[in-house]
PDB file of N, CA and C in Angstrom:
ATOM      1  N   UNK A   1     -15.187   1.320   6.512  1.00  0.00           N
ATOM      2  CA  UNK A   1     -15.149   2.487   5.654  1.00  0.00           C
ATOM      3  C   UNK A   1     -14.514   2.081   4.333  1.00  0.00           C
ATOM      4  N   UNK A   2     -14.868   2.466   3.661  1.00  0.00           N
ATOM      5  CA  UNK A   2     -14.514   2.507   2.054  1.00  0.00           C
ATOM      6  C   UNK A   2     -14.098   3.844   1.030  1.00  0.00           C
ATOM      7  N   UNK A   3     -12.849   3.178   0.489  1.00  0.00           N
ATOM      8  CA  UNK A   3     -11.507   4.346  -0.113  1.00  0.00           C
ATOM      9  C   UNK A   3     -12.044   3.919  -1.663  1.00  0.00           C
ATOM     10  N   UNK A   4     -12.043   5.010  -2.253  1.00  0.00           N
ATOM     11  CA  UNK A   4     -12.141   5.199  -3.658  1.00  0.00           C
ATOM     12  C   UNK A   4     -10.688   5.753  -4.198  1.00  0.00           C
ATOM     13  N   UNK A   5     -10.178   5.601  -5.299  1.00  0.00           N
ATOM     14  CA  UNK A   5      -9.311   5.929  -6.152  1.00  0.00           C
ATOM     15  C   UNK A   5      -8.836   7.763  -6.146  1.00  0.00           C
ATOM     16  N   UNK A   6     -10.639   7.645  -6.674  1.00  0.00           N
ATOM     17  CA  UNK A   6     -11.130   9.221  -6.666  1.00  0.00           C
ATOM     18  C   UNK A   6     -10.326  10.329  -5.238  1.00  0.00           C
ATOM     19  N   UNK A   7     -11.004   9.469  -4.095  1.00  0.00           N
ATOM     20  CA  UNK A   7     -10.793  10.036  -2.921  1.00  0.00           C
ATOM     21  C   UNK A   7      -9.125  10.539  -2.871  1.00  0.00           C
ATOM     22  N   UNK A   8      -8.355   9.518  -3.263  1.00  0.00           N
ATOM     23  CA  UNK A   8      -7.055   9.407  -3.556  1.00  0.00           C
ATOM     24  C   UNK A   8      -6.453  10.753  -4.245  1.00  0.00           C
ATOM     25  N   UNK A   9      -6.856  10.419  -5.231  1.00  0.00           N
ATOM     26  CA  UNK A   9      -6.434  12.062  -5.836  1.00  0.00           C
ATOM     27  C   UNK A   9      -7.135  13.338  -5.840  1.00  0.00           C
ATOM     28  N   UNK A  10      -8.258  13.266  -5.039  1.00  0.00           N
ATOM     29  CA  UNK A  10      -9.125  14.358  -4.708  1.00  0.00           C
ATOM     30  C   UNK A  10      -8.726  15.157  -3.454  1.00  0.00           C
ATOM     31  N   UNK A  11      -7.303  14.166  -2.422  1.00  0.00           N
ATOM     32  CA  UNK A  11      -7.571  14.361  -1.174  1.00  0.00           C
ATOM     33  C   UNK A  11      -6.245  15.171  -1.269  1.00  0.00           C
ATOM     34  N   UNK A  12      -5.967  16.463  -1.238  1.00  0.00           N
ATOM     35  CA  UNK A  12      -4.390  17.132  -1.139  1.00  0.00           C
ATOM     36  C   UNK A  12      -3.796  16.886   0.071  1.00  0.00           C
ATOM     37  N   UNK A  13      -4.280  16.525   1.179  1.00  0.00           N
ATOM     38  CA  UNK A  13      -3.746  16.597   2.326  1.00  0.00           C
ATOM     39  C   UNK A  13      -2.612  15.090   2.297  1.00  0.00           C
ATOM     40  N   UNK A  14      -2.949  14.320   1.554  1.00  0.00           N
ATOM     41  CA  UNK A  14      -2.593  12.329   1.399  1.00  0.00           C
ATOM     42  C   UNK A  14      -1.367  12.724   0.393  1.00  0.00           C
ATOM     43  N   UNK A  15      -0.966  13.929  -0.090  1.00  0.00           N
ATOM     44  CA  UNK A  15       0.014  13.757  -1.060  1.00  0.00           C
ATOM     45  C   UNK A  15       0.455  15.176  -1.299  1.00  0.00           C
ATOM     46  N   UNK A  16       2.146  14.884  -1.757  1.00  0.00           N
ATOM     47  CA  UNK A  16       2.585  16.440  -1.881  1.00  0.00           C
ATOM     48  C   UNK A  16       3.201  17.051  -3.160  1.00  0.00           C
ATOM     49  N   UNK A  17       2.554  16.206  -3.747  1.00  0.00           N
ATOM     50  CA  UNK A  17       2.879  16.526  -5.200  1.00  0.00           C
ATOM     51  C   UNK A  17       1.600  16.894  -6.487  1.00  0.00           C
ATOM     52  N   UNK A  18       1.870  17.168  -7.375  1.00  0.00           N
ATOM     53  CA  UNK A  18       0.442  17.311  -8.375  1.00  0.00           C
ATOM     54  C   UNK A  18       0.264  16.088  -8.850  1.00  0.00           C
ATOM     55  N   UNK A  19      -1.093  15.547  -8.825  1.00  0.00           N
ATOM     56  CA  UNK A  19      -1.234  14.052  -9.401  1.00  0.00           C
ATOM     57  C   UNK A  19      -1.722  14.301 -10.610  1.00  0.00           C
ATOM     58  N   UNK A  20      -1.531  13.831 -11.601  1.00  0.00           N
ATOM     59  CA  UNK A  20      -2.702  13.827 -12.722  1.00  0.00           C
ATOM     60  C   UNK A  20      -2.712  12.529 -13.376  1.00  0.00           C
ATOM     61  N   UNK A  21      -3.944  12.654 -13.896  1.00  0.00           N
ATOM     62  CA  UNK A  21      -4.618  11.415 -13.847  1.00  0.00           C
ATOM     63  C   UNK A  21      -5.554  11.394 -14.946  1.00  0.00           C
ATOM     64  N   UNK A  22      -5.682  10.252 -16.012  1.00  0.00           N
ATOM     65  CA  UNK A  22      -6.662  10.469 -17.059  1.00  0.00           C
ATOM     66  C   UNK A  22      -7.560   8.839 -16.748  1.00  0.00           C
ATOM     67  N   UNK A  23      -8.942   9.810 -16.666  1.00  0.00           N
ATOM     68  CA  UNK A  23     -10.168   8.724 -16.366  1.00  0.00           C
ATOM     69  C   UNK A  23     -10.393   7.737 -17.820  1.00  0.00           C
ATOM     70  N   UNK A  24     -10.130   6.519 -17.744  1.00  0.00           N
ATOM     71  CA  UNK A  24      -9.968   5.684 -18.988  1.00  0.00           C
ATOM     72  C   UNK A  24     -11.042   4.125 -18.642  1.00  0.00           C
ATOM     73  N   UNK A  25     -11.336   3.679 -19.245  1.00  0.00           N
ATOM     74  CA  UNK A  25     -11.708   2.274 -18.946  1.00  0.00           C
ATOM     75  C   UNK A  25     -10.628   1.347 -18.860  1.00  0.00           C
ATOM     76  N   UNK A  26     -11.624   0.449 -17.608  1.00  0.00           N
ATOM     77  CA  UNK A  26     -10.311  -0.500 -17.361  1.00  0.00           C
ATOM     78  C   UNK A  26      -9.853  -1.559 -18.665  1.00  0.00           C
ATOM     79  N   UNK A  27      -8.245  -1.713 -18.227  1.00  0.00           N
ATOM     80  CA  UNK A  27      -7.533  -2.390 -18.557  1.00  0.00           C
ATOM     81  C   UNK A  27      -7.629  -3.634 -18.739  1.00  0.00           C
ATOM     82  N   UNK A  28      -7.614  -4.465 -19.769  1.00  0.00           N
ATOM     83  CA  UNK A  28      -7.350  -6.122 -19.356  1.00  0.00           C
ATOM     84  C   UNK A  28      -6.532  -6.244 -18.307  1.00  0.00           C
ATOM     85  N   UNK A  29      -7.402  -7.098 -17.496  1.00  0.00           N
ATOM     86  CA  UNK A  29      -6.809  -7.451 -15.986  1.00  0.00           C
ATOM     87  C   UNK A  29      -6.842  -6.687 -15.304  1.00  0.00           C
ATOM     88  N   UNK A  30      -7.288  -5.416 -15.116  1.00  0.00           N
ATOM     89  CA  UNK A  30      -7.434  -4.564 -13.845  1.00  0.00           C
ATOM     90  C   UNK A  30      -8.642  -5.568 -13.042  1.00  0.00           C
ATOM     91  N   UNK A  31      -8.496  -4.795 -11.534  1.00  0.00           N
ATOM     92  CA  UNK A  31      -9.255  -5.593 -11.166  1.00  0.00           C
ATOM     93  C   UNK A  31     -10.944  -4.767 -10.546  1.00  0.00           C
ATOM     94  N   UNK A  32     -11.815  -4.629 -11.018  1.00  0.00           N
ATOM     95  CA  UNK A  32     -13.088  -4.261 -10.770  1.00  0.00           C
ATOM     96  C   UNK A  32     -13.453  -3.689  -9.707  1.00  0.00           C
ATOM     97  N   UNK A  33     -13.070  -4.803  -8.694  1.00  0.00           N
ATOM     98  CA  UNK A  33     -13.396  -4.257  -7.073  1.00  0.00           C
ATOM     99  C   UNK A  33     -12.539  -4.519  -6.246  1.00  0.00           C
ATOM    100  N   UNK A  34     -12.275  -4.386  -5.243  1.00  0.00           N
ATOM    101  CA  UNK A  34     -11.212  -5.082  -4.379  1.00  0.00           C
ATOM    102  C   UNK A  34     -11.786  -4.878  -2.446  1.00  0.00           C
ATOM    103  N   UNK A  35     -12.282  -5.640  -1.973  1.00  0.00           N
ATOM    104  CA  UNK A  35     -12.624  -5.570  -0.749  1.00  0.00           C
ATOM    105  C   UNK A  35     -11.799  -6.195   0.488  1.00  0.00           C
ATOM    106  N   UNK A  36     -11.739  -6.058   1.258  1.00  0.00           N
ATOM    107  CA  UNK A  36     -10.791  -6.764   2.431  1.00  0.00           C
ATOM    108  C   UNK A  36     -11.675  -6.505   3.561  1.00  0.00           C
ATOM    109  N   UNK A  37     -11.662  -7.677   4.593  1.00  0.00           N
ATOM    110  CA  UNK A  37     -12.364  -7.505   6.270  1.00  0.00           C
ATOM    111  C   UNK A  37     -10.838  -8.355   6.798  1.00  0.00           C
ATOM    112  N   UNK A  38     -10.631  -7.140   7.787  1.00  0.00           N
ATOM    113  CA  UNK A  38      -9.555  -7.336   8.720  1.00  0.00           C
ATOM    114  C   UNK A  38     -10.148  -8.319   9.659  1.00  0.00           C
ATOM    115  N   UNK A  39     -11.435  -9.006   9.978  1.00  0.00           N
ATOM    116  CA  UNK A  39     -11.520 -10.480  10.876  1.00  0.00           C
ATOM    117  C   UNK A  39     -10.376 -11.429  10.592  1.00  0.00           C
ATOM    118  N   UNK A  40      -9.998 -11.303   9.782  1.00  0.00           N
ATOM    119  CA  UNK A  40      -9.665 -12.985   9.659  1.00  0.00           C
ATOM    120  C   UNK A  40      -8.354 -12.519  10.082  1.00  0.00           C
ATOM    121  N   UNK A  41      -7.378 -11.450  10.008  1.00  0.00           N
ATOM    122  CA  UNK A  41      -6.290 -11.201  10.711  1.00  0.00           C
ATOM    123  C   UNK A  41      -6.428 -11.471  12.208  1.00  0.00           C
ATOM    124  N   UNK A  42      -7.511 -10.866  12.715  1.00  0.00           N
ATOM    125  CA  UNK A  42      -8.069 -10.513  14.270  1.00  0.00           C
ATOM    126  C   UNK A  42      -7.878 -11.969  14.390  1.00  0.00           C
ATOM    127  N   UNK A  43      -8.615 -12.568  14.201  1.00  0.00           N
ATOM    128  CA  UNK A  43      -9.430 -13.897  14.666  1.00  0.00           C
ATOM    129  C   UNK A  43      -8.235 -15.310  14.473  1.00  0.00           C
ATOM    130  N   UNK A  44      -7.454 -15.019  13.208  1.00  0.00           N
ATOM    131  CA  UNK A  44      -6.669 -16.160  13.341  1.00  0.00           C
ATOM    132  C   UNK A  44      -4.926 -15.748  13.462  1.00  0.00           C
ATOM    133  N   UNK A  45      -4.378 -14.481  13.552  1.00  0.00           N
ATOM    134  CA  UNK A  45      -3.376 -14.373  13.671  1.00  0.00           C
ATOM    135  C   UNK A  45      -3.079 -13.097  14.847  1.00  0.00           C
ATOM    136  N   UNK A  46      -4.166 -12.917  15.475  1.00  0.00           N
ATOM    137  CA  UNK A  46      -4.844 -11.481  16.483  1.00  0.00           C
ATOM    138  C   UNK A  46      -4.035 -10.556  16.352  1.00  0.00           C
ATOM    139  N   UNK A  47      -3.599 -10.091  15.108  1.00  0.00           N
ATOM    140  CA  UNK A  47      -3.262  -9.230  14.526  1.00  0.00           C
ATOM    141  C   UNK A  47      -4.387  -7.975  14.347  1.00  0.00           C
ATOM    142  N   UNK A  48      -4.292  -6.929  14.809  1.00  0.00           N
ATOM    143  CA  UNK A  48      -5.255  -5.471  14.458  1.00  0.00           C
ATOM    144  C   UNK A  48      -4.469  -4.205  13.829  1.00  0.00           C
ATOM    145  N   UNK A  49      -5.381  -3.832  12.512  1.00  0.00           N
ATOM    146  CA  UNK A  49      -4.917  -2.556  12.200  1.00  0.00           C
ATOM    147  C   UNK A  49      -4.351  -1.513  12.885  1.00  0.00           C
ATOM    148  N   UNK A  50      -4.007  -0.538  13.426  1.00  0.00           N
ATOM    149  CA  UNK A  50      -3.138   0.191  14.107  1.00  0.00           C
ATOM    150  C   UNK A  50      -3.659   1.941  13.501  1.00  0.00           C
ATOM    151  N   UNK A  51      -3.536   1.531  11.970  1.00  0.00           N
ATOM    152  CA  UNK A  51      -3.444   3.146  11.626  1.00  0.00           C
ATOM    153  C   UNK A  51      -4.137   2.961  10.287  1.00  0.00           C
ATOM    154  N   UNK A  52      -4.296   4.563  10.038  1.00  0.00           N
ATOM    155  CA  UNK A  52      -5.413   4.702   8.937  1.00  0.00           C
ATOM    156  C   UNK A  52      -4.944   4.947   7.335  1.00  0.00           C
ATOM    157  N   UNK A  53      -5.539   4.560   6.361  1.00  0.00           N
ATOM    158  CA  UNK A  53      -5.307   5.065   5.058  1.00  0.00           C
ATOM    159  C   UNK A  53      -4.492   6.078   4.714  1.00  0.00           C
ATOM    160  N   UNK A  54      -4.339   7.312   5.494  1.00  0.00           N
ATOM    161  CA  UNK A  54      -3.173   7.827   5.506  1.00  0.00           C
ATOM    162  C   UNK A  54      -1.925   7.933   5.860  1.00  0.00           C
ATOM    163  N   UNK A  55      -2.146   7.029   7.191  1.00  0.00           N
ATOM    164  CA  UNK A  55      -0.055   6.576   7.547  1.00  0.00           C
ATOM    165  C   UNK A  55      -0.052   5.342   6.350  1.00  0.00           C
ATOM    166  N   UNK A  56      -0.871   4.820   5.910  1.00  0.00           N
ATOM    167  CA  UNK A  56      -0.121   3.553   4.798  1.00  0.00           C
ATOM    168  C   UNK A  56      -0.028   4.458   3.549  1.00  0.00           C
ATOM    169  N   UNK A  57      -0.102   5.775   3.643  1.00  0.00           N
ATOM    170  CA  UNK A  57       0.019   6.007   1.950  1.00  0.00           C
ATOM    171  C   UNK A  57       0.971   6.775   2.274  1.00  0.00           C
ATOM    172  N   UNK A  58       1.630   7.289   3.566  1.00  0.00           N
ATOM    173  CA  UNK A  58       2.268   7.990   3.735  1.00  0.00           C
ATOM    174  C   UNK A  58       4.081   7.050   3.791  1.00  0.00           C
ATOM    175  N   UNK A  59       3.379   6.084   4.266  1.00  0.00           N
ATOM    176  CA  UNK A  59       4.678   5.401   4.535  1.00  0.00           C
ATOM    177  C   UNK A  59       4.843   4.188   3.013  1.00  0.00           C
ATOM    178  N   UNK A  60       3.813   4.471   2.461  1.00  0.00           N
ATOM    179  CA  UNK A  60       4.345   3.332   0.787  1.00  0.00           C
ATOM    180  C   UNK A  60       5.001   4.815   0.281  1.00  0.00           C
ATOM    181  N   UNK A  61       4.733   6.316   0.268  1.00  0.00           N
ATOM    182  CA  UNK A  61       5.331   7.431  -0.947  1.00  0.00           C
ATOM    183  C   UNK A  61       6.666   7.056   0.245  1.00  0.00           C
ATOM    184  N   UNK A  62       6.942   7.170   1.380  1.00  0.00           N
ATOM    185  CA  UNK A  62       8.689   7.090   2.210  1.00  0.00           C
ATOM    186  C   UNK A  62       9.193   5.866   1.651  1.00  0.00           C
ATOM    187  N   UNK A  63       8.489   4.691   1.502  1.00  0.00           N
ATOM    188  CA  UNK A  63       9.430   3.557   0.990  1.00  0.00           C
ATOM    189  C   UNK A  63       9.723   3.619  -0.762  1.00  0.00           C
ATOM    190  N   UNK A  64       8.807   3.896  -1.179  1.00  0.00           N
ATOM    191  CA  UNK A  64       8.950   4.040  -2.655  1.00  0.00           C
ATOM    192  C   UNK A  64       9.948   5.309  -2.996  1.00  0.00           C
ATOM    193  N   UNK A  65      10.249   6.312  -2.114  1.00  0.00           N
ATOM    194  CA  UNK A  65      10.530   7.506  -2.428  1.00  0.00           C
ATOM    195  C   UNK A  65      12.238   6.767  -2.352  1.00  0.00           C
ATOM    196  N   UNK A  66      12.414   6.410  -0.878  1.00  0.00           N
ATOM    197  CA  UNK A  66      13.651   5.679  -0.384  1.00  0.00           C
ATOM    198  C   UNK A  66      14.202   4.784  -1.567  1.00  0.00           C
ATOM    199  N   UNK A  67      13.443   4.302  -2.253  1.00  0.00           N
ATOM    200  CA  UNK A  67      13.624   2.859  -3.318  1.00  0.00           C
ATOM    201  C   UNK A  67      13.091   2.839  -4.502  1.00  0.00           C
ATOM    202  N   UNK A  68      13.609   3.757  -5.417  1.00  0.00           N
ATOM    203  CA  UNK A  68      12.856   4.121  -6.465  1.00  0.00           C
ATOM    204  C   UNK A  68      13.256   3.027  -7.490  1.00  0.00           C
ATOM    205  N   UNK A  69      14.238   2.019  -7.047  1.00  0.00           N
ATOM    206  CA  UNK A  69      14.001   1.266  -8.053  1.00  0.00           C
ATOM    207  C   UNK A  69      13.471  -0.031  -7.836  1.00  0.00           C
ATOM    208  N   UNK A  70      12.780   0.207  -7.031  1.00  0.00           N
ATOM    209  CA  UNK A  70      12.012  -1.086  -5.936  1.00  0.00           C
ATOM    210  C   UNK A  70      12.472  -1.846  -5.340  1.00  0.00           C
ATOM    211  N   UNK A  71      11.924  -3.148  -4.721  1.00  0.00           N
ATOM    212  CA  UNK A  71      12.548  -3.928  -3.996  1.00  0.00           C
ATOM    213  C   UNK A  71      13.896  -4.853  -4.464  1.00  0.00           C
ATOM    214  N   UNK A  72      14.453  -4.929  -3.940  1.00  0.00           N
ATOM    215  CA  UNK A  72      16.220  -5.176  -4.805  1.00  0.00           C
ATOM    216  C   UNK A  72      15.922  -6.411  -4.429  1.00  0.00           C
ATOM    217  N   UNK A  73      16.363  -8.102  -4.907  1.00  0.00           N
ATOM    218  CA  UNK A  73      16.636  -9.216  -4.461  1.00  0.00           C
ATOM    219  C   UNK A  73      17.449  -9.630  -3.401  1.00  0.00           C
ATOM    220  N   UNK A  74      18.636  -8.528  -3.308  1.00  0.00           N
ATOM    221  CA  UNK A  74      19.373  -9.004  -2.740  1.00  0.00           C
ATOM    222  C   UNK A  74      19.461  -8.609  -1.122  1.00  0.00           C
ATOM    223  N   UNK A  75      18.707  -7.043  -1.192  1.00  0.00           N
ATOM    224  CA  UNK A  75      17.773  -6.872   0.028  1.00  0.00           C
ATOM    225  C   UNK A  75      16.922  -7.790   1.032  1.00  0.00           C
ATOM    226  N   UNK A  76      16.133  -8.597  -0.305  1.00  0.00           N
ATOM    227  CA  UNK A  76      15.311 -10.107   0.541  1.00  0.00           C
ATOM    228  C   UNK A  76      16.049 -10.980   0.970  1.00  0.00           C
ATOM    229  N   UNK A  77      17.384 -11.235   0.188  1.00  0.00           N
ATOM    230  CA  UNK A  77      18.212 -12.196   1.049  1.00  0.00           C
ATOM    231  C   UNK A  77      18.872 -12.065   2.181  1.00  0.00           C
ATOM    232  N   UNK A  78      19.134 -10.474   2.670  1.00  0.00           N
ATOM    233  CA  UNK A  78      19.657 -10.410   3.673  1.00  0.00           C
ATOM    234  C   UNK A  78      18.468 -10.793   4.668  1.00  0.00           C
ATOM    235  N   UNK A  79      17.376  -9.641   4.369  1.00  0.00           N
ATOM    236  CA  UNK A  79      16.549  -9.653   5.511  1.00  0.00           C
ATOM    237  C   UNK A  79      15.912 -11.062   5.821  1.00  0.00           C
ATOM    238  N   UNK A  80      15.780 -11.971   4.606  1.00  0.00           N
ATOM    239  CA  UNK A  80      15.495 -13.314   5.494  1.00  0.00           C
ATOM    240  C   UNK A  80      16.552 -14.120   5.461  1.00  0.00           C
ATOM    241  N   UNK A  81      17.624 -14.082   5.751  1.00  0.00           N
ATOM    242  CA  UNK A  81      18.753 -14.300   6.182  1.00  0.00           C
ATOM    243  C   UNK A  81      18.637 -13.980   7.724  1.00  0.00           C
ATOM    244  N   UNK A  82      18.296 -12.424   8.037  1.00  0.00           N
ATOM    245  CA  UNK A  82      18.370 -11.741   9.578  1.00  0.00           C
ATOM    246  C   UNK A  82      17.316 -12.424   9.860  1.00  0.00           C
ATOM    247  N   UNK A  83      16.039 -12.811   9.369  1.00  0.00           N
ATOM    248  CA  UNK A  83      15.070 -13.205   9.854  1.00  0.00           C
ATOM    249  C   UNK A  83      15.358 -14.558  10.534  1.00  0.00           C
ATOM    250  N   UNK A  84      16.034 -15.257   9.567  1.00  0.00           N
ATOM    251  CA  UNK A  84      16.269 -16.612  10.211  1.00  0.00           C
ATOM    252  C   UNK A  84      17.142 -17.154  11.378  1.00  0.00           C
ATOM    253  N   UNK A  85      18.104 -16.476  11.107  1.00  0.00           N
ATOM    254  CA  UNK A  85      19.257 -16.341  12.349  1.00  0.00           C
ATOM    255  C   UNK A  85      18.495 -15.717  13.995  1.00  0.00           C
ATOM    256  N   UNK A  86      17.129 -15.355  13.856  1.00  0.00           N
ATOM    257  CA  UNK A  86      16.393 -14.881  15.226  1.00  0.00           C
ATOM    258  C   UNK A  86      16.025 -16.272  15.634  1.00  0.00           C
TER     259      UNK A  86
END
């Protein structure tokens, strides 16, 4: 299945706020298309999706909401710090 932008801000149920949005031509460096096939997760790390376009948009507005000033550095050092010590 395939997610459009559009769909994104067309869909009220995916978000709880007013979006607005001005339709412009792309940007230097935006990127045109963007496709992904979850095989190669399956097949070489048997890793499978779990959940749909809406728990990942639900849970990037909880982390972004949590971390509005994004990912901190010093956050990464702990956690692969904890990571390594396993």
């Amino acid at each position: 299945m395939s997610y459009s932008s559009f769909l994104f801000l067309s869909a009220p149920q995916w978000h709880t706020c007013v979006c607005y949005c001005q339709v412009a031509a792309r940007r230097v460096g935006d990127v045109g298309a963007c496709y992904c096939d979850p095989s190669f997760a399956a097949c070489f790390l048997g890793w499978r999706a779990t959940r749909g376009v809406k728990d990942m948009c639900e849970d990037a507005w909880r982390w972004q909401s949590a971390n509005p000033q994004g990912f901190k550095p010093e956050a990464a050092d702990a956690a692969a710090a904890t990571a390594a010590s396993k």
